[in-house]
Protein backbone atom coordinates (compact mmCIF):
# COMPACT_ATOMS: atom_id res chain seq x y z
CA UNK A 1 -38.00 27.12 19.38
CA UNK A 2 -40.31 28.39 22.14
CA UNK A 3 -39.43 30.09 24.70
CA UNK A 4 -39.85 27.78 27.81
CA UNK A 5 -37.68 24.53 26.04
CA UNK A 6 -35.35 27.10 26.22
CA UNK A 7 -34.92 28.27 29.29
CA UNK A 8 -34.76 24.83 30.87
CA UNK A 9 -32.43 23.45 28.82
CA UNK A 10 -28.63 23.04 31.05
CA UNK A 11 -26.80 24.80 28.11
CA UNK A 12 -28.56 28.04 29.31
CA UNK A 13 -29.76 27.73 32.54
CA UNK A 14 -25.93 27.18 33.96
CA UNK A 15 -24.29 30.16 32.21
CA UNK A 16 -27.74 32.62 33.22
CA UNK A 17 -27.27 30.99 37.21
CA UNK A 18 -23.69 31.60 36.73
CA UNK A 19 -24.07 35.46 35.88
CA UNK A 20 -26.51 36.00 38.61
CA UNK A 21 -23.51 33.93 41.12
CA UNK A 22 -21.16 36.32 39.65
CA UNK A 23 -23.23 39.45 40.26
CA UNK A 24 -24.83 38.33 43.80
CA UNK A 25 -22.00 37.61 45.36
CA UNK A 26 -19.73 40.68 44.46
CA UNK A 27 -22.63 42.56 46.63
CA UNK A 28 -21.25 41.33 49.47
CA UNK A 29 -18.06 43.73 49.37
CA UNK A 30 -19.55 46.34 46.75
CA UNK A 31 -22.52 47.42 49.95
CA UNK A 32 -19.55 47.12 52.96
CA UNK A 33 -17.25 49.75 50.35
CA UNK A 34 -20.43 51.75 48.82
CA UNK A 35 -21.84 52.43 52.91
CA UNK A 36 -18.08 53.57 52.96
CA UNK A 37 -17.87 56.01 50.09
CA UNK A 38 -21.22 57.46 51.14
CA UNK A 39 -19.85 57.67 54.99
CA UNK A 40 -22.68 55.33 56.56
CA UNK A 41 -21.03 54.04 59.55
CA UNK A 42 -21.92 50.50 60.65
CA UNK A 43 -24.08 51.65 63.50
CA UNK A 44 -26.39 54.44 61.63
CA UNK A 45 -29.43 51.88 61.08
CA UNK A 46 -31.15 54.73 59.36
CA UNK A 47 -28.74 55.58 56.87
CA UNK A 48 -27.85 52.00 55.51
CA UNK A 49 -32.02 51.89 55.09
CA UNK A 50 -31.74 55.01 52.99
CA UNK A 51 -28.94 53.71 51.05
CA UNK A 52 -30.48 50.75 50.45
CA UNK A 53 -34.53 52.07 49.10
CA UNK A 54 -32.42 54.55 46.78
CA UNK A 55 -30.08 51.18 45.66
CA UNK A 56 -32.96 49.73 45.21
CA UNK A 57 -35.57 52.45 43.79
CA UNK A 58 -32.69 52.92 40.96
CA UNK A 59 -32.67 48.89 40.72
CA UNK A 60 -36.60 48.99 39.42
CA UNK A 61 -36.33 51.83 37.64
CA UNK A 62 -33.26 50.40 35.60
CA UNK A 63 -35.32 46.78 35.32
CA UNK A 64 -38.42 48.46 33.84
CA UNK A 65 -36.48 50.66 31.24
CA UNK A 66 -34.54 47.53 29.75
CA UNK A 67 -37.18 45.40 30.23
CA UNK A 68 -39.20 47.71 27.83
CA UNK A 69 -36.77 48.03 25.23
CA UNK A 70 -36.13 44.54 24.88
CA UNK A 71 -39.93 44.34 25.10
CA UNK A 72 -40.89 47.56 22.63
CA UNK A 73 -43.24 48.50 24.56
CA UNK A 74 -43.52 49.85 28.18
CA UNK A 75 -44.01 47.73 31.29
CA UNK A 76 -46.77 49.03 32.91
CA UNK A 77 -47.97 47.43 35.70
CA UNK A 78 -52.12 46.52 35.61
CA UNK A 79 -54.27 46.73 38.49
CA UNK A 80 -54.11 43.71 39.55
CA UNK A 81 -50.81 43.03 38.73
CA UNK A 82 -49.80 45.94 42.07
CA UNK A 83 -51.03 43.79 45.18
CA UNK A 84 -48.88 40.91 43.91
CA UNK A 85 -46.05 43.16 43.45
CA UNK A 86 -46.03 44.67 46.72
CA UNK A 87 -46.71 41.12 48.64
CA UNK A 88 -43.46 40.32 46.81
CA UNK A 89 -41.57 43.60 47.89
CA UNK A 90 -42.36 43.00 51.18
CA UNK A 91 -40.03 39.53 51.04
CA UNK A 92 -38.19 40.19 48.92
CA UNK A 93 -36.81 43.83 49.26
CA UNK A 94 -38.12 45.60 52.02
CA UNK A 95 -37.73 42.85 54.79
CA UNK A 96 -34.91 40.87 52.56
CA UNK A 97 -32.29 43.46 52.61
CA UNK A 98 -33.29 45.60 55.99
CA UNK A 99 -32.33 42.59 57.60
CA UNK A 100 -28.82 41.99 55.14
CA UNK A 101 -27.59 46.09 54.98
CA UNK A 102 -28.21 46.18 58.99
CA UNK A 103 -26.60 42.47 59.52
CA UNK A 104 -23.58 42.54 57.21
CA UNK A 105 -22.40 46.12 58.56
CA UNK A 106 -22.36 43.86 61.96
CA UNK A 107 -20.82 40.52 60.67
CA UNK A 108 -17.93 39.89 58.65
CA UNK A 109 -18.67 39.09 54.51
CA UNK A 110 -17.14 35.73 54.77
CA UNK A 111 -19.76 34.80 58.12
CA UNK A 112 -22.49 36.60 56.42
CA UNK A 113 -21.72 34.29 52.82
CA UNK A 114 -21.81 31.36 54.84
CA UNK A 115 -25.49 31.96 56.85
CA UNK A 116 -27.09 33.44 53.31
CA UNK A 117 -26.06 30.00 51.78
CA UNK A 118 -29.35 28.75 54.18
CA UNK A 119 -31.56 30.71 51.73
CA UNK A 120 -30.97 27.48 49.52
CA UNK A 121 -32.20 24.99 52.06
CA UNK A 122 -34.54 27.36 53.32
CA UNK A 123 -35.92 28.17 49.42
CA UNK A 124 -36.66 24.63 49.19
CA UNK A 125 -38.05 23.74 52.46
CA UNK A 126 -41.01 26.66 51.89
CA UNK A 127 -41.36 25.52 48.02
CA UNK A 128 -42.27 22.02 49.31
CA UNK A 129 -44.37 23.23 52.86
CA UNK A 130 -45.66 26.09 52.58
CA UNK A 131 -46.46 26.70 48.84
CA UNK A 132 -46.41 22.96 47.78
CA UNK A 133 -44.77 23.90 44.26
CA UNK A 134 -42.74 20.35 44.74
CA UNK A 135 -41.32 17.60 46.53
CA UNK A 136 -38.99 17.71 49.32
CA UNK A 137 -36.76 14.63 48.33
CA UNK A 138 -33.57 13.19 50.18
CA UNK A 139 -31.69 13.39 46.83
CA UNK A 140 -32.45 17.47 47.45
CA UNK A 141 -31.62 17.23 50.86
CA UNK A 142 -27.99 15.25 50.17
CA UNK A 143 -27.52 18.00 47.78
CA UNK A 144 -28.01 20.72 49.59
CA UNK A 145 -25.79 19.26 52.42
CA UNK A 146 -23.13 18.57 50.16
CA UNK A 147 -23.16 22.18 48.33
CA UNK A 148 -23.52 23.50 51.69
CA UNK A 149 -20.12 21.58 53.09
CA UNK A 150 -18.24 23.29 50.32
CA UNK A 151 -19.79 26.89 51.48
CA UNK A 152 -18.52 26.01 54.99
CA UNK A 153 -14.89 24.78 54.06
CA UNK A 154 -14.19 28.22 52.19
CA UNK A 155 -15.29 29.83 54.85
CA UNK A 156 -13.98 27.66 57.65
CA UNK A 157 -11.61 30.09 59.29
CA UNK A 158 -13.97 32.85 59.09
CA UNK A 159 -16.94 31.94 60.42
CA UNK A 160 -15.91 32.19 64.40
CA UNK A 161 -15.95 35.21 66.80
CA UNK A 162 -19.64 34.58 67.87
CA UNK A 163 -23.18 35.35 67.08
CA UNK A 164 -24.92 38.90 67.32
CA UNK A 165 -28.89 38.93 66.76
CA UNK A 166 -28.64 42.22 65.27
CA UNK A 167 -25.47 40.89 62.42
CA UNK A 168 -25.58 36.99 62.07
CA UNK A 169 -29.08 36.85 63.03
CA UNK A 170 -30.26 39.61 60.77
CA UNK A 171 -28.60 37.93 58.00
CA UNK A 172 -30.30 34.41 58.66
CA UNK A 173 -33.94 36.19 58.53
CA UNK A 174 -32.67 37.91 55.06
CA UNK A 175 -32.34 34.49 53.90
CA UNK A 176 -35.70 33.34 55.51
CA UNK A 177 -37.01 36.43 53.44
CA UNK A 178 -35.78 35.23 50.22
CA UNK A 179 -36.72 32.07 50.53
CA UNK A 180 -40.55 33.36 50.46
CA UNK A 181 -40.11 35.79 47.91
CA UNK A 182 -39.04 32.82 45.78
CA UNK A 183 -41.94 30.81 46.36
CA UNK A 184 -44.21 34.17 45.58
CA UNK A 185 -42.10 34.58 42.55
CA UNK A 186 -43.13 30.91 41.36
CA UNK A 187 -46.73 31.34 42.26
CA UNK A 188 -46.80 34.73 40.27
CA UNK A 189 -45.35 34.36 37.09
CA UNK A 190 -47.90 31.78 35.89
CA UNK A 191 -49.80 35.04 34.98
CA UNK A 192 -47.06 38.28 35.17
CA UNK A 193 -44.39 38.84 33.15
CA UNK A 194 -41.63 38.27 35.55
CA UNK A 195 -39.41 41.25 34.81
CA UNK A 196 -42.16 43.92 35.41
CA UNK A 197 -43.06 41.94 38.80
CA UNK A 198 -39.50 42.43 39.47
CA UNK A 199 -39.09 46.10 38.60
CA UNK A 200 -42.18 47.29 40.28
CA UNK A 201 -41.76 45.32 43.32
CA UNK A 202 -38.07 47.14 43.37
CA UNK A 203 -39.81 50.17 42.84
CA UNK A 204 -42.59 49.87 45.51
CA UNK A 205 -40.12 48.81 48.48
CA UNK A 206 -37.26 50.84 47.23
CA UNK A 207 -39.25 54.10 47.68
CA UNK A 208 -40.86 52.65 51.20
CA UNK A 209 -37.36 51.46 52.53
CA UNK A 210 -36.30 55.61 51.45
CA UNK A 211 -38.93 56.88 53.04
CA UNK A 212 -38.74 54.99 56.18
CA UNK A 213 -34.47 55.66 56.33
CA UNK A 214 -35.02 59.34 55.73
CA UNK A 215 -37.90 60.07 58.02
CA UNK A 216 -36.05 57.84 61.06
CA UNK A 217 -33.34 60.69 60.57
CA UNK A 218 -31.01 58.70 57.79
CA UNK A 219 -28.68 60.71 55.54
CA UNK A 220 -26.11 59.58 52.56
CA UNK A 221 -23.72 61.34 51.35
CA UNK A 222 -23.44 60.47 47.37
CA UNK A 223 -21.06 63.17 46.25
CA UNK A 224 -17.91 61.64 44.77
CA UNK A 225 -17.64 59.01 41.30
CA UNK A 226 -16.71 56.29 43.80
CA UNK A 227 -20.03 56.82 45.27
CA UNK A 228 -21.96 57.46 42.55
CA UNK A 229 -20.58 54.67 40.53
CA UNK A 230 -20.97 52.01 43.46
CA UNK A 231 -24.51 53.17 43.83
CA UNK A 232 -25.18 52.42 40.39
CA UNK A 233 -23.20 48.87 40.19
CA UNK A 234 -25.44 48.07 43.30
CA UNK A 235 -28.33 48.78 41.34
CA UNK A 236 -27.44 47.05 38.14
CA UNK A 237 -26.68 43.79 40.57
CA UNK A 238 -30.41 43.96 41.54
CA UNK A 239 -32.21 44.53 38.24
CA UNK A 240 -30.25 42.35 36.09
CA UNK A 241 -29.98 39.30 38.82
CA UNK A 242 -33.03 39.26 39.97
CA UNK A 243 -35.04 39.78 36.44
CA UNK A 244 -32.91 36.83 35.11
CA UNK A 245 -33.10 34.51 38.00
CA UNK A 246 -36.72 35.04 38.40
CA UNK A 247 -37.34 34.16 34.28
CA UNK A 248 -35.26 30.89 35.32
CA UNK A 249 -37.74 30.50 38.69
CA UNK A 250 -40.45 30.44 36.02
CA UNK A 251 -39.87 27.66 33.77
CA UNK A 252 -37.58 25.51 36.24
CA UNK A 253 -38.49 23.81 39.74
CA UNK A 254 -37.63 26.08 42.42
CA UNK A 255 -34.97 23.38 43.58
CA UNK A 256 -33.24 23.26 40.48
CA UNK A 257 -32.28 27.07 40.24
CA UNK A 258 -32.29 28.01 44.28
CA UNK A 259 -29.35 25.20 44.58
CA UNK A 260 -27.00 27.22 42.23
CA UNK A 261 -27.07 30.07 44.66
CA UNK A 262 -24.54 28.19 46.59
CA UNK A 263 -21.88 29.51 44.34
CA UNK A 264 -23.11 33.19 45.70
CA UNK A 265 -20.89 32.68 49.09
CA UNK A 266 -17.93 31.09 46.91
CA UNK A 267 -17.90 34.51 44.64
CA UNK A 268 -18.57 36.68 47.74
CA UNK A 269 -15.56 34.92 49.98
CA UNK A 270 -13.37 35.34 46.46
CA UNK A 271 -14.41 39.21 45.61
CA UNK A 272 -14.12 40.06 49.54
CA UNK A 273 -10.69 38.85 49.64
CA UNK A 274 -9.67 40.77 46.57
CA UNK A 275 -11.29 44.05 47.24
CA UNK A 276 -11.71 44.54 51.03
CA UNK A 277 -8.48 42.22 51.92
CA UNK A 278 -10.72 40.10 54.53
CA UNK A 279 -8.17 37.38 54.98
CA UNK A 280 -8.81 33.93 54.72
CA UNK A 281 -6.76 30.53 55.49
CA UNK A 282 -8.50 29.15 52.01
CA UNK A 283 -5.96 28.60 49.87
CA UNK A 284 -6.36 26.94 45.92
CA UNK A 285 -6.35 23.59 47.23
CA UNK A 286 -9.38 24.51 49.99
CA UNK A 287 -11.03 26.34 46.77
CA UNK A 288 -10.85 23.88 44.54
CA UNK A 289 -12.27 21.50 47.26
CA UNK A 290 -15.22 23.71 48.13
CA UNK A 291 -16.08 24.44 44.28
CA UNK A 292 -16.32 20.48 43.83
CA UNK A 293 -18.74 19.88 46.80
CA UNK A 294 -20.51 22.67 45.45
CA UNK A 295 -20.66 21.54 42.06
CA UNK A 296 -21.62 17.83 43.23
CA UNK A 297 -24.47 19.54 44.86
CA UNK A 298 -25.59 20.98 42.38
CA UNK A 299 -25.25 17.91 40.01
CA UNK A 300 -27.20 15.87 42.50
CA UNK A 301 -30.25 17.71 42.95
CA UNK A 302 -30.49 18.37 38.90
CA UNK A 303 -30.16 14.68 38.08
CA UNK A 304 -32.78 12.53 37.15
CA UNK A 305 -35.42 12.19 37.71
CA UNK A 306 -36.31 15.74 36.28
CA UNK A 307 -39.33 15.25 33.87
CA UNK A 308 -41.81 14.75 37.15
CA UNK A 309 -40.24 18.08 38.38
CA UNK A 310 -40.56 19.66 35.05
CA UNK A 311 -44.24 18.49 35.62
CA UNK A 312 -44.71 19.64 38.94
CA UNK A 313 -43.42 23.42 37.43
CA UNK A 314 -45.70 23.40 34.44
């Protein structure tokens, strides 16, 4: 079986998405108790920039070492391949996650879950008119509303106490950031290999994003396993998720993946109840309600008709 039947086939697309869910959304709590163990208070702009180009320097350097043992053979980038990679670390690291480190130390994670879930909308509003990859449909649109309802009802009670430029705002343009970094992704993998675009991008905005955090007078302290280990977990989030998810981006329509990230806020309001006690008025029955809108969102913008999508991707 070749590769691409694969990998658009439900039976492993869902359980990949699902990982990449899983892993996304436990960064919401993992940065806000990592910026903690390394003492970066929520107003040291510089610091949480460091933090982030070493989270994410460590992030391509783990995607490029696993990528070339499952590949036996080193991922080394070509010429050609750098301009491409650094056009993509622009979006989708260096402007992506400036904007989330400096906007989540100002918002809450539940507020910040709920204004990422735009990325989704905003993913495939910019596949459709700006990089023309596919349709914009109104069976899209009704799913996206519907898996968006779901992100707002388990976060109902925590989405007040007004809106800061610098926190909810910052977070919004993270998700505009994405959402062109997964268009770029889509454009580029027709001809890269989608793991070394994603390592080397890491790489190339990870060291900027240090550089930039230590020269503006940014320091971490990453002395103690708690630390260390959080560092590390941060990094693994990045090269695993985004090596698998952009594989998916590659042999799906950027609707039909991009919609699943609306389980990332579900997993984040979950893990940042359990580990930094952020209290919610969500209880099993609002969770089970919001994992069903989700779900019919989902279910709605993967129906048929797929084939013309499939198509539209090849």
């Amino acid at each position: 079986m070749s590769e691409k039947p694969l990998l658009t086939k439900k039976i492993v697309v869902l359980p990949l998405t699902m990982l990449c869910c899983l892993l996304w959304g436990s960064a919401f709590p993992c940065i806000k108790l990592g910026c903690g163990y390394s003492h970066i208070s929520s107003d040291d702009t510089a610091a949480q920039i460091l933090y982030a180009g070493l989270r994410f320097t460590l992030a391509g350097i783990l995607a490029l070492v696993i990528g070339s043992i499952i590949e036996r053979k080193p991922l080394v980038a070509k010429k050609s391949s750098f301009p491409k990679a650094a056009k993509l670390s622009l979006f989708q690291t260096i402007l992506q996650y400036t904007f989330f480190y400096i906007g989540l130390t100002r918002s809450t994670g539940m507020k910040s879950s709920v204004i990422t879930a735009s990325n989704v909308f905003l993913s495939i509003i910019v596949a459709a008119l700006v990089f023309r990859t596919e349709k914009l449909t109104l069976r899209k649109i009704a799913g996206c509303l519907i898996g968006f309802s779901g992100v707002v009802l388990i976060n109902l009670s925590g989405i007040g106490g007004g809106f800061r430029f610098t926190g909810e705002g910052f977070v919004f343009l993270s998700a505009l950031s994405y959402a062109f970094s997964a268009g770029l992704i889509k454009r580029y993998s027709r001809t890269e290999d989608t793991v070394l675009l994603s390592g080397w991008q890491f790489v190339i905005g990870g060291i900027f994003m240090t550089a930039i955090g230590y020269i503006a007078g940014g320091r971490v302290t990453i002395t103690n396993t708690k630390a260390v280990l959080m560092l590390v977990y941060l990094a693994f989030v990045s090269a695993a998720a985004f090596s698998i998810w952009g594989v998916l981006l590659k042999h799906n329509p950027v609707s039909m993946i991009s919609v699943f990230g609306f389980m990332n806020p579900v997993f984040g309001v979950i893990l940042s109840y359990l580990l930094l006690s952020e209290k919610s008025d969500a209880g099993p029955y609002k969770v089970a309600a919001a994992l069903v809108l989700v779900a019919a969102g989902i279910i709605i913008v993967n129906i048929s008709p797929l084939q013309k999508d499939k198509e539209k991707a090849a």
